[in-house]
C-alpha atoms as a PDB file:
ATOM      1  CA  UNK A   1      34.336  -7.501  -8.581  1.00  0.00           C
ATOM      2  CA  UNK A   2      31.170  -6.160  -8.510  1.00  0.00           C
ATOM      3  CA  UNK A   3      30.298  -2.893  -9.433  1.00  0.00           C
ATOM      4  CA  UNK A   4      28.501  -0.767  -6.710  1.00  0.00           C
ATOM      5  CA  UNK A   5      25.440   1.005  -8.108  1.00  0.00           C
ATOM      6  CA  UNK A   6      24.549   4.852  -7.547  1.00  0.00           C
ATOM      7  CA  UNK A   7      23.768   6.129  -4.583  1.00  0.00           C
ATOM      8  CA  UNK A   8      20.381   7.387  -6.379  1.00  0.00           C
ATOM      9  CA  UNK A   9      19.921   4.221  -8.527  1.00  0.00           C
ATOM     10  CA  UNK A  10      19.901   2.149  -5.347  1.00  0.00           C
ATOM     11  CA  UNK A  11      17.557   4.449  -3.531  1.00  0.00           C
ATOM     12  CA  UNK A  12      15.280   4.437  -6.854  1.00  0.00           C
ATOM     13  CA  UNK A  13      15.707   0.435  -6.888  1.00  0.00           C
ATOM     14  CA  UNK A  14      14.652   0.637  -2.935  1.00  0.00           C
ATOM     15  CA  UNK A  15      11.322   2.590  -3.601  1.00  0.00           C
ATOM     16  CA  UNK A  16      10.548   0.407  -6.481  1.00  0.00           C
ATOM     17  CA  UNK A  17      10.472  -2.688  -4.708  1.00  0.00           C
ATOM     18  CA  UNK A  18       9.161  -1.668  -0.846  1.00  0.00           C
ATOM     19  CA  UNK A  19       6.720   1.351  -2.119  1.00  0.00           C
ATOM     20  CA  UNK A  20       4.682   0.330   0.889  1.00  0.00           C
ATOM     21  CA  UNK A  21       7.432   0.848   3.303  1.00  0.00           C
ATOM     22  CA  UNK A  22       8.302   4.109   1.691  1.00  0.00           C
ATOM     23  CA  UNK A  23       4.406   4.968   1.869  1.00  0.00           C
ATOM     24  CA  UNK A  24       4.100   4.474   5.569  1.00  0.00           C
ATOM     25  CA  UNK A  25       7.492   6.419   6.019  1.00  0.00           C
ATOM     26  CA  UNK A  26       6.464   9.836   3.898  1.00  0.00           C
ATOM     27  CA  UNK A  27       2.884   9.852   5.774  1.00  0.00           C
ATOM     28  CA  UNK A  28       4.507   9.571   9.364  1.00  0.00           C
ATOM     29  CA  UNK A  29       7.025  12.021   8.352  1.00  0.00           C
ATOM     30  CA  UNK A  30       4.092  14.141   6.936  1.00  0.00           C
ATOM     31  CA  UNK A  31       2.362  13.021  10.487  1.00  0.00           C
ATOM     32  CA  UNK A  32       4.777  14.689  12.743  1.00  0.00           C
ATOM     33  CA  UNK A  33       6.026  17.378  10.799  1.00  0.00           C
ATOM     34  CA  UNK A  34       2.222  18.777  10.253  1.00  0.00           C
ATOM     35  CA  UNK A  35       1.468  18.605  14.147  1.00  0.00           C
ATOM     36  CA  UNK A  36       4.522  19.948  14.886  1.00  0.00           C
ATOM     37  CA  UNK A  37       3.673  23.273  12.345  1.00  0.00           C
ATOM     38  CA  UNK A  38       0.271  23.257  13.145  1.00  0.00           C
ATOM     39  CA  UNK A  39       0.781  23.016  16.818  1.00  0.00           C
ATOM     40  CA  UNK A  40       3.666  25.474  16.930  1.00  0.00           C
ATOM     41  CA  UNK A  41       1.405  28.390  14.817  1.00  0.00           C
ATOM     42  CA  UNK A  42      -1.678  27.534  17.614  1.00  0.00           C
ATOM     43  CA  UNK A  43       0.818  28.170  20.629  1.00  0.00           C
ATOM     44  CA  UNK A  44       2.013  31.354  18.680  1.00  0.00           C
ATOM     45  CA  UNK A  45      -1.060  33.100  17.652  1.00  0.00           C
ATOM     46  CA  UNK A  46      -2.261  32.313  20.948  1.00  0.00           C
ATOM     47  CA  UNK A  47       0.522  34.172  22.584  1.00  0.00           C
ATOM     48  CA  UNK A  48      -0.423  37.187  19.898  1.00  0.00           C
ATOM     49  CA  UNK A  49      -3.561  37.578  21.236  1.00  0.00           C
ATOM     50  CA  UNK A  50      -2.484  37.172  25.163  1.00  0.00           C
ATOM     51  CA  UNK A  51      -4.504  33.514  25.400  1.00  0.00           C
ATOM     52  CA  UNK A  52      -3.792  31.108  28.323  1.00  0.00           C
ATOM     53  CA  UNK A  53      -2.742  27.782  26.646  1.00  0.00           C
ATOM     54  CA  UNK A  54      -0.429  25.353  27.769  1.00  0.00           C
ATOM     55  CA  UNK A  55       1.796  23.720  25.485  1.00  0.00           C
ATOM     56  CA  UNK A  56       0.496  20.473  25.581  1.00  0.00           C
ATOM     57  CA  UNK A  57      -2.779  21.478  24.165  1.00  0.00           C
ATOM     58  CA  UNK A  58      -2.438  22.031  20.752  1.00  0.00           C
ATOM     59  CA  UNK A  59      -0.442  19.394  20.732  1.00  0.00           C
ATOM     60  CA  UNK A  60      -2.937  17.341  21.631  1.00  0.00           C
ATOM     61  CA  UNK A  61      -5.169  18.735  18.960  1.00  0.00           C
ATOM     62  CA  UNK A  62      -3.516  18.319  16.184  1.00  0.00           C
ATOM     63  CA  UNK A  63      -1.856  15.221  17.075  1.00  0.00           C
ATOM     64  CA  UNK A  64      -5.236  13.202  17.474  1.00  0.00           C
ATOM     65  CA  UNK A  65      -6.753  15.008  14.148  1.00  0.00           C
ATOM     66  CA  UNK A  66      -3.853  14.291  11.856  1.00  0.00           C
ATOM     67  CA  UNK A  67      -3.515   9.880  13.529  1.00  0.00           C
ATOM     68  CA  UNK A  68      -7.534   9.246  12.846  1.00  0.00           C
ATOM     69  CA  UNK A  69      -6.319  10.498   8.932  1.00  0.00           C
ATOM     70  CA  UNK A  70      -3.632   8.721   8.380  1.00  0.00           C
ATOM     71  CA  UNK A  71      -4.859   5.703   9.686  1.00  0.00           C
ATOM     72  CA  UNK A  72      -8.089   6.130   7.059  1.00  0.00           C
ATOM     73  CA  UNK A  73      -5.568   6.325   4.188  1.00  0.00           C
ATOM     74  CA  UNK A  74      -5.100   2.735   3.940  1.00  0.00           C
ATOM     75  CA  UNK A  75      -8.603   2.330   3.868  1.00  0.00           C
ATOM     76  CA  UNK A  76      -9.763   5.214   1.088  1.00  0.00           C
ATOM     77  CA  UNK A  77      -6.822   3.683  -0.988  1.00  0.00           C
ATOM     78  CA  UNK A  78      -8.537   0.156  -0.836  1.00  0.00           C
ATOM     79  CA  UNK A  79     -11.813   1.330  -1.620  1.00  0.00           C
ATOM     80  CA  UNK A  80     -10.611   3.281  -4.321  1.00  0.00           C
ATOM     81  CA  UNK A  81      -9.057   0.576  -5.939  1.00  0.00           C
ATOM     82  CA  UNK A  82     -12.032  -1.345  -5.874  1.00  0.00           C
ATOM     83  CA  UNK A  83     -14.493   1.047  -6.795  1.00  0.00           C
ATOM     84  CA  UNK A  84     -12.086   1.754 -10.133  1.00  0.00           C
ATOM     85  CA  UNK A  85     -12.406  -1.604 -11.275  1.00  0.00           C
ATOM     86  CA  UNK A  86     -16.319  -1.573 -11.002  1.00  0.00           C
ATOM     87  CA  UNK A  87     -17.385   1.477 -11.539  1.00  0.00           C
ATOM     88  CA  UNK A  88     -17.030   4.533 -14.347  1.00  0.00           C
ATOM     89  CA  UNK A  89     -15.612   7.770 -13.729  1.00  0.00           C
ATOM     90  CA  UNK A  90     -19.146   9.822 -12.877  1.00  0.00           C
ATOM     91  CA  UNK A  91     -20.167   6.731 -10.667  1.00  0.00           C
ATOM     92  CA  UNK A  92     -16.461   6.772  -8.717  1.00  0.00           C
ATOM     93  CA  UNK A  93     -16.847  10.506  -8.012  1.00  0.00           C
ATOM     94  CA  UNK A  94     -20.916   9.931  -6.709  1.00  0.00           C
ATOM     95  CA  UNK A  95     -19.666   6.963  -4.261  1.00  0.00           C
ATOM     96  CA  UNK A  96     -16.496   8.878  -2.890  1.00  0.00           C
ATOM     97  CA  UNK A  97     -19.103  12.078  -2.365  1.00  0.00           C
ATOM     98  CA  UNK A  98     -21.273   9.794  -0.546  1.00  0.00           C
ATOM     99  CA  UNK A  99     -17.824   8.566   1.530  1.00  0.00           C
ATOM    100  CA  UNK A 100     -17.607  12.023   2.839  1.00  0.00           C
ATOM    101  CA  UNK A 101     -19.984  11.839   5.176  1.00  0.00           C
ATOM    102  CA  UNK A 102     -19.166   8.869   7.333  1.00  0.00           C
ATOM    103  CA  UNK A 103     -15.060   9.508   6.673  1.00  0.00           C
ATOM    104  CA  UNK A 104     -15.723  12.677   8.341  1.00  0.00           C
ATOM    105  CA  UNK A 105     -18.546  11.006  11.114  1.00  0.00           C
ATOM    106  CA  UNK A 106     -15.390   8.502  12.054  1.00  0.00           C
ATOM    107  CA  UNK A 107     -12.801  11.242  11.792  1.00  0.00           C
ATOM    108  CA  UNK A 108     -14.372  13.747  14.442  1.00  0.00           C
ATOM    109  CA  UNK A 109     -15.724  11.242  16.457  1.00  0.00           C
ATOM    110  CA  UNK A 110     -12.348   9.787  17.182  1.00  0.00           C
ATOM    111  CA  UNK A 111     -10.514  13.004  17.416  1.00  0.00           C
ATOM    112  CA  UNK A 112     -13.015  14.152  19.953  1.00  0.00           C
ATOM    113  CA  UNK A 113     -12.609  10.868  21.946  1.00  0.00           C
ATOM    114  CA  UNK A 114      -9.050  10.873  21.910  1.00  0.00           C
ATOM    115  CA  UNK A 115      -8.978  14.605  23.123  1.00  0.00           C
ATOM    116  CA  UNK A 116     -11.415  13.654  25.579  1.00  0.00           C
ATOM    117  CA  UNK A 117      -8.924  11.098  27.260  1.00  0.00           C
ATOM    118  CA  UNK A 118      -5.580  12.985  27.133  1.00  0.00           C
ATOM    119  CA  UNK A 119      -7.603  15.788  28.909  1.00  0.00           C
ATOM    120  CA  UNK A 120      -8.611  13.363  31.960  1.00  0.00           C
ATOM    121  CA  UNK A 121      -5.403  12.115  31.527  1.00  0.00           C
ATOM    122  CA  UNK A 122      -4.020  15.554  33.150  1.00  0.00           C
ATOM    123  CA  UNK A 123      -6.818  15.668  35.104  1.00  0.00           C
ATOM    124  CA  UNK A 124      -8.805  18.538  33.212  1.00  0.00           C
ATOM    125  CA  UNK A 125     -12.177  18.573  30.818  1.00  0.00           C
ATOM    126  CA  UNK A 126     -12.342  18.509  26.566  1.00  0.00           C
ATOM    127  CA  UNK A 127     -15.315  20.369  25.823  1.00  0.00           C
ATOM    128  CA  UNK A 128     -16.281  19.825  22.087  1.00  0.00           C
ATOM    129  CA  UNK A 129     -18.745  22.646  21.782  1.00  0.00           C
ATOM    130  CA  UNK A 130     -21.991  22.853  20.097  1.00  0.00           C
ATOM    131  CA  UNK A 131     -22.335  19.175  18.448  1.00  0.00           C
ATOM    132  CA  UNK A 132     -23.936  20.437  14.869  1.00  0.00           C
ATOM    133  CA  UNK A 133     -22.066  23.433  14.192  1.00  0.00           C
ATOM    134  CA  UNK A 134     -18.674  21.911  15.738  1.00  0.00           C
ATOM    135  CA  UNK A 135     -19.534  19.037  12.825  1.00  0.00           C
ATOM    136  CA  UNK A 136     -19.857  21.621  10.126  1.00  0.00           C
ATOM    137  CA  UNK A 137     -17.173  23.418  10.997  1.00  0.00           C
ATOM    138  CA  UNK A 138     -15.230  19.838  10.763  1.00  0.00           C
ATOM    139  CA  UNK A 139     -16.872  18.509   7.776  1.00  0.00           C
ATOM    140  CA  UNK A 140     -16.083  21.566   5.686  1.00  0.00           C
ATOM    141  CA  UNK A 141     -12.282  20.440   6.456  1.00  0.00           C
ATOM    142  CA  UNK A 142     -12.824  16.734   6.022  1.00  0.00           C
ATOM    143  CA  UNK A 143     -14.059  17.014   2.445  1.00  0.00           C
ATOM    144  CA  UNK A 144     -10.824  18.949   1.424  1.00  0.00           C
ATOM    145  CA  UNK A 145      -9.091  16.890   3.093  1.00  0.00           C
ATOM    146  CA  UNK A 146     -10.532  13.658   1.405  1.00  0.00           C
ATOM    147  CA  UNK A 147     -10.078  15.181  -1.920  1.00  0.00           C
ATOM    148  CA  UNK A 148      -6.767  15.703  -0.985  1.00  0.00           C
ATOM    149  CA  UNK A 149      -5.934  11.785   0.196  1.00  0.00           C
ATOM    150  CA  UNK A 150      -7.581  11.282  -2.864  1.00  0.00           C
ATOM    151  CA  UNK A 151      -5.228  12.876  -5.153  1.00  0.00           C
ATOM    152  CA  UNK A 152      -1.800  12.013  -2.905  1.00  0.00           C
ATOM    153  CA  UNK A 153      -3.023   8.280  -3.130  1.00  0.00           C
ATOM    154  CA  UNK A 154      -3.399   8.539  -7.109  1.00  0.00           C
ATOM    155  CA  UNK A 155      -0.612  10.470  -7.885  1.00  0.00           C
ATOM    156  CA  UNK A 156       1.773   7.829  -5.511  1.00  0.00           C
ATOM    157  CA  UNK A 157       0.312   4.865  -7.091  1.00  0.00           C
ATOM    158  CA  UNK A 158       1.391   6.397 -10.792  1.00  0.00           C
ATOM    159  CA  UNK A 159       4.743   7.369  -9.611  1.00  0.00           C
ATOM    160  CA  UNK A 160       5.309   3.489  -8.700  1.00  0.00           C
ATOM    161  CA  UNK A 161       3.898   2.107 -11.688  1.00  0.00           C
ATOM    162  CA  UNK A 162       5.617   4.799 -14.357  1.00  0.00           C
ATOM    163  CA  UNK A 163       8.833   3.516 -12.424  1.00  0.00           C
ATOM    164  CA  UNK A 164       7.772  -0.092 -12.019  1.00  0.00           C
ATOM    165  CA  UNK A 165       6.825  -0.473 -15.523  1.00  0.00           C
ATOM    166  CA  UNK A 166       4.087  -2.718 -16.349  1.00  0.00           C
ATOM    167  CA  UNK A 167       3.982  -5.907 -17.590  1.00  0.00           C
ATOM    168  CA  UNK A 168       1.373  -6.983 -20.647  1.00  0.00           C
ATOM    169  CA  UNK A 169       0.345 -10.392 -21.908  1.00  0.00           C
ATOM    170  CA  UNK A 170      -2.053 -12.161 -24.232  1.00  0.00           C
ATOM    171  CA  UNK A 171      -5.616 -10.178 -24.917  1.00  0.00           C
ATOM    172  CA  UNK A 172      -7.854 -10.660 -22.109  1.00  0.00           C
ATOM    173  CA  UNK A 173     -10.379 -13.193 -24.286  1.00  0.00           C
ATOM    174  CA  UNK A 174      -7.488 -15.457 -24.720  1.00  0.00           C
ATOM    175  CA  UNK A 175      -6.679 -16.366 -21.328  1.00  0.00           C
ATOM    176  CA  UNK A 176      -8.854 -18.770 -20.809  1.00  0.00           C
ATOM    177  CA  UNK A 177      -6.528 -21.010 -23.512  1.00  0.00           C
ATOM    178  CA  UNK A 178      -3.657 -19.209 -24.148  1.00  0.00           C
ATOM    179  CA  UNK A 179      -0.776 -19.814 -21.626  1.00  0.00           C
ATOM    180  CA  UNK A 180       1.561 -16.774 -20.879  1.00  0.00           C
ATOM    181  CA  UNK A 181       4.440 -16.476 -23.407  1.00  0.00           C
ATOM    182  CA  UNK A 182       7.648 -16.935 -22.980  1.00  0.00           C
ATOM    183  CA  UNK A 183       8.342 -13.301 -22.626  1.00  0.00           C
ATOM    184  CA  UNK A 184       6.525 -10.569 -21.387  1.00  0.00           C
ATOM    185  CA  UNK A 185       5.928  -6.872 -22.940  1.00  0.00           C
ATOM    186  CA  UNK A 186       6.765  -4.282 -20.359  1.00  0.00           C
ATOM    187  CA  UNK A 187       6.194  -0.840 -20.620  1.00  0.00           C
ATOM    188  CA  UNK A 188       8.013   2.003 -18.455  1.00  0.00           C
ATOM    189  CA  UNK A 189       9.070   5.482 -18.815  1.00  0.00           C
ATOM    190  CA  UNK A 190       7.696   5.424 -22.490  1.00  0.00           C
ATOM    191  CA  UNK A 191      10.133   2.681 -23.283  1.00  0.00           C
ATOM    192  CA  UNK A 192       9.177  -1.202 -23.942  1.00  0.00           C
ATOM    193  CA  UNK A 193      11.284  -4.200 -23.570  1.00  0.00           C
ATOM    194  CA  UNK A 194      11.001  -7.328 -23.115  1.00  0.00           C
ATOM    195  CA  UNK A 195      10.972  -9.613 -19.386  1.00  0.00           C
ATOM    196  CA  UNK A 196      11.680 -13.567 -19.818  1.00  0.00           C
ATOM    197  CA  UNK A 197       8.811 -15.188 -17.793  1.00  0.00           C
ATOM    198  CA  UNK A 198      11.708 -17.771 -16.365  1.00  0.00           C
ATOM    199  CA  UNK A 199      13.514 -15.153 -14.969  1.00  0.00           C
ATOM    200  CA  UNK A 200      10.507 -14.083 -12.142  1.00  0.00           C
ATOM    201  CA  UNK A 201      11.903 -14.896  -9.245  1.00  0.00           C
ATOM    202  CA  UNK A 202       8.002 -14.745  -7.413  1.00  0.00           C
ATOM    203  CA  UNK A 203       4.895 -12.875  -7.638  1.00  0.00           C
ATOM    204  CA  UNK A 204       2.981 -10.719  -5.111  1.00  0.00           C
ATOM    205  CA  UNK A 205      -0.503  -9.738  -5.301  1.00  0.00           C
ATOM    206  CA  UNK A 206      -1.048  -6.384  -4.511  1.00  0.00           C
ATOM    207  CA  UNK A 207      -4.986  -5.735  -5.036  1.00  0.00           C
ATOM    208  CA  UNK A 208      -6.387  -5.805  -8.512  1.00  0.00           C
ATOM    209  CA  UNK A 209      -2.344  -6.432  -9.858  1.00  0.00           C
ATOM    210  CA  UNK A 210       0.245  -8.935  -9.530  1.00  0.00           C
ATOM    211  CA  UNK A 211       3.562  -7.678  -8.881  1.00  0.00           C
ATOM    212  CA  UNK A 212       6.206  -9.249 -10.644  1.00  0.00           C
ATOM    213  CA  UNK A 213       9.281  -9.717  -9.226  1.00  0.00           C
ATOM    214  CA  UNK A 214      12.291  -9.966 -11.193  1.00  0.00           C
ATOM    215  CA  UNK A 215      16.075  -9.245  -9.884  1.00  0.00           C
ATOM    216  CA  UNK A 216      15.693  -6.039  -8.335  1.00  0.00           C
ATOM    217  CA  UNK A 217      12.590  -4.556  -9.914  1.00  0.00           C
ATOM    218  CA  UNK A 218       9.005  -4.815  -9.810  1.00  0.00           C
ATOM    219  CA  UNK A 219       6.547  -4.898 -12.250  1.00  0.00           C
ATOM    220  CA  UNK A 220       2.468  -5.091 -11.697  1.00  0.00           C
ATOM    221  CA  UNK A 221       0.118  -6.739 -14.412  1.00  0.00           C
ATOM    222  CA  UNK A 222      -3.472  -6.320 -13.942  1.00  0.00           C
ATOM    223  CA  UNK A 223      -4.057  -9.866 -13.242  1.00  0.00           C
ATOM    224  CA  UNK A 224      -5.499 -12.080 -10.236  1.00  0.00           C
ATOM    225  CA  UNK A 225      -3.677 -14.645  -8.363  1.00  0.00           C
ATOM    226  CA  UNK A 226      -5.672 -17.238  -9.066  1.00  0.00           C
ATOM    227  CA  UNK A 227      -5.965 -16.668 -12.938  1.00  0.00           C
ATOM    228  CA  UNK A 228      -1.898 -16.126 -13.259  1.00  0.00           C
ATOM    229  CA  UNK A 229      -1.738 -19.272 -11.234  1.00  0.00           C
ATOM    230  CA  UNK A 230      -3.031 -21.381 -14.327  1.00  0.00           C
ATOM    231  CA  UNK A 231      -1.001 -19.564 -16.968  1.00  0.00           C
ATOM    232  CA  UNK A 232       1.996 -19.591 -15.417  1.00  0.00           C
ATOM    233  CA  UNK A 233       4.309 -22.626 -16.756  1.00  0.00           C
ATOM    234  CA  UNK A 234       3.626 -25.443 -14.496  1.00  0.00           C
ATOM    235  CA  UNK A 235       6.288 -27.360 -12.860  1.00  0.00           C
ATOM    236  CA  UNK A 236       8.324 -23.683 -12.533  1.00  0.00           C
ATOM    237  CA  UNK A 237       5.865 -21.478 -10.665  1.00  0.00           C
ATOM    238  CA  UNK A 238       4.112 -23.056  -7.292  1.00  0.00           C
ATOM    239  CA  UNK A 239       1.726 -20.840  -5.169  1.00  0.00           C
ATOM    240  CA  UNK A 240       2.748 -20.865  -1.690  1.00  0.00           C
ATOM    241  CA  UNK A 241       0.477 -18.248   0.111  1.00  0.00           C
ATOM    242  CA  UNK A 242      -2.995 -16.980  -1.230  1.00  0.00           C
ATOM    243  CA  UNK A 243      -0.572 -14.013  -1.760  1.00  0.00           C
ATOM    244  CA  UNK A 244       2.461 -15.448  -3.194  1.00  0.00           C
ATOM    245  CA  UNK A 245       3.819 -17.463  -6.171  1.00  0.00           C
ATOM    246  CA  UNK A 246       6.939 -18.624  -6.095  1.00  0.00           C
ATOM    247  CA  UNK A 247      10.078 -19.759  -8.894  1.00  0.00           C
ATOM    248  CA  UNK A 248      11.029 -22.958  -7.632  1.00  0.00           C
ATOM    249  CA  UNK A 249      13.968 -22.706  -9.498  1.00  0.00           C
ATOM    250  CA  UNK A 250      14.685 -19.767  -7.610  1.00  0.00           C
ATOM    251  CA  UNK A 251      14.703 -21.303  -3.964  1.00  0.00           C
ATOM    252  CA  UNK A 252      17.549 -21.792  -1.706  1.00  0.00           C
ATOM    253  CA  UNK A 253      16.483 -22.825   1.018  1.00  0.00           C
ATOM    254  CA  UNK A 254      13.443 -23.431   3.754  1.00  0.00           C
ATOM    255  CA  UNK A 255      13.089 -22.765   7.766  1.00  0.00           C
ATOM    256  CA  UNK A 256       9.850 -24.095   9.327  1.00  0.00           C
ATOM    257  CA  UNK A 257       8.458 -22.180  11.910  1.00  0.00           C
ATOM    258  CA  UNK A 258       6.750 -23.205  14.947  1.00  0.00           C
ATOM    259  CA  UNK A 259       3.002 -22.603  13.259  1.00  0.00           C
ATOM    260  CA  UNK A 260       3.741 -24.711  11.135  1.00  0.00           C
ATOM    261  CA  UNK A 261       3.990 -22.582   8.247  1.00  0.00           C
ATOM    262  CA  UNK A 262       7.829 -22.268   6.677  1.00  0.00           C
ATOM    263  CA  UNK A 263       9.427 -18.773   5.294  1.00  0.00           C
ATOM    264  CA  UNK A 264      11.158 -19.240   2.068  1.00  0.00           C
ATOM    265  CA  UNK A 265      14.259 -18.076   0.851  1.00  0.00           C
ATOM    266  CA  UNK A 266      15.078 -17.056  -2.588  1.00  0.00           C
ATOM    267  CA  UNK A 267      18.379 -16.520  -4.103  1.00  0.00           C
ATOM    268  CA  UNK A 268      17.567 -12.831  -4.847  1.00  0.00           C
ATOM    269  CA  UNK A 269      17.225 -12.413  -0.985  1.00  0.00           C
ATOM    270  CA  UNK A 270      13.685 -12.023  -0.731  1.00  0.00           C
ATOM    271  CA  UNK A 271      11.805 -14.159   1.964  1.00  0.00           C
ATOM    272  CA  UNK A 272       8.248 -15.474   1.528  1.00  0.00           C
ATOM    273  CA  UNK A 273       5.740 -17.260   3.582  1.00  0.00           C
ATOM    274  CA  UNK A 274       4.726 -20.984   2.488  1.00  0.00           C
ATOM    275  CA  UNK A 275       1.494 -21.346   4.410  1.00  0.00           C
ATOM    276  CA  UNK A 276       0.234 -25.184   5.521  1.00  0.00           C
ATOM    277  CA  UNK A 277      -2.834 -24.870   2.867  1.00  0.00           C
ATOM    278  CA  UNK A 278       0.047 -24.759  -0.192  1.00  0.00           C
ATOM    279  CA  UNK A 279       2.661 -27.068   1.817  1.00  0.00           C
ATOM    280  CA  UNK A 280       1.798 -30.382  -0.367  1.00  0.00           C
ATOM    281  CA  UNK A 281       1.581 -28.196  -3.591  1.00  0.00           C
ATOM    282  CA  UNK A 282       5.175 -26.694  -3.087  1.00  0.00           C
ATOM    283  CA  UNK A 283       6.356 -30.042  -2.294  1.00  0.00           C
ATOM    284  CA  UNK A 284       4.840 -31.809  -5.725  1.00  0.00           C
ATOM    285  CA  UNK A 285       5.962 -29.279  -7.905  1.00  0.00           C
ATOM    286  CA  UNK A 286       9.606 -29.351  -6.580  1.00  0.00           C
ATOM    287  CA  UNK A 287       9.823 -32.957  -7.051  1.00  0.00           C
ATOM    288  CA  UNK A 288       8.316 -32.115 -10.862  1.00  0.00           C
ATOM    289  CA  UNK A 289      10.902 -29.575 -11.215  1.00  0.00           C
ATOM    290  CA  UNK A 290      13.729 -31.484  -9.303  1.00  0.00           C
ATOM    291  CA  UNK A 291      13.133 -34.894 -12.073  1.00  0.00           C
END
């Protein structure tokens, strides 16, 4: 029989293996909950002051703010990641100052023109105000509130890798002819044990890391694809999708799809996309692994 796992382990387990999902989740939550107190405070301080509003108007003001930033956080957190890995820490701070400006060009820009439309949607008028000091007033906003995506983006990404662990391997000036070892060092929560490389059921690339999936956790090494590709034992590990590597003795089964493409289905119950480009690859290193 098995034994059922904590209530908190297995939501801990859960956010260690989808922290994308649970990323999206927080920042719609975040999403509706802000318009909804922000929205709420402009329909009550209007009534304080005896203001005519109707109660679709702040809504509307908030509400096509707070979409135009969460739809740039995906974006910051990409550029951030790559300007870390080329750039020190007084250059990262100089080209995220200079970001400022056009985050908060595209920010106001689509607020305004999504105001704009949900007013002649009811039939009445938006009227931004005077363009350069309506901008200031905005901008002086926008650059807390890049800071601010900054900082949530940061401190999310260490919270998943302090509970992902993270896996280390051979000194970077070895790669080139050292193959991985049999077992990986992996570091999390100030504790280090050991991974066997065998038991990685496939591998995800996730910007500058590959995540490493093994039973129900994750763990990222700083690595590309394409270089973990050749170090990987061959035979065992066959790349399937420009983002995927795959166990093959970890398989179960295959369903083509019409595209062509198939999904793949691993024992641990994850599914992964074999795309046409890595079709005859799969197929030779099964029949390796298979004799």
């Amino acid at each position: 029989m098995t034994k059922q796992l904590p209530s908190a382990t297995r939501l801990k387990n859960h956010f260690i293996t989808y922290p994308n999902r649970w990323a999206i989740g927080l920042l719609l939550v975040w999403m509706l909950l802000n318009t909804l107190v922000l929205a709420t405070t402009d329909l009550m301080e209007a009534k304080r002051v005896g203001r005519d509003l109707a109660m679709w108007e702040p809504f509307c003001w908030e509400l096509s703010s707070i979409v135009l930033i969460v739809l740039a956080v995906w974006p910051i957190a990409r550029i951030d990641e790559k300007l870390k890995a080329k750039l020190p820490l007084l250059g990262l701070c100089a080209a995220h100052a200079a970001l400022v400006i056009p985050f908060s060009v595209i920010h106001v820009a689509g607020m305004v023109w999504l105001r704009k439309l949900c007013y002649w949607l009811v039939g009445w008028e938006y009227k931004f105000g005077n363009v350069v000091y309506e901008f200031l007033y905005e901008l002086r906003k926008d650059v807390m509130t890049y800071i601010t995506i900054l900082i949530v983006i940061n401190c999310f990404q260490f919270i998943v890798r302090r509970l992902q662990g993270e896996a280390s391997y051979v000194q970077e000036s070895e790669l080139s002819t050292k193959p991985i070892p049999d077992r990986l060092l992996v570091k999390k929560l100030g504790k280090e044990f050991l991974i066997a490389v065998a038991d990685i059921d496939w591998v995800e690339a996730s910007g500058n890391y590959a995540n490493l999936h093994v039973k129900n956790s994750v763990y990222p090494m700083r690595i590309t694809m394409t270089k973990l590709e050749r170090l990987l034992p061959e035979g065992v590990f066959s790349r399937v999708h420009r983002s995927a590597i795959v166990n093959i003795n970890r398989v179960t089964h295959l369903q083509p799809l019409d595209s062509g493409d198939y999904t793949i289905y691993l024992a641990s119950g994850a599914e992964v996309s074999l795309s046409r480009r890595y079709r005859d690859n799969f197929r030779a290193t099964s029949a390796t692994a298979a004799g």
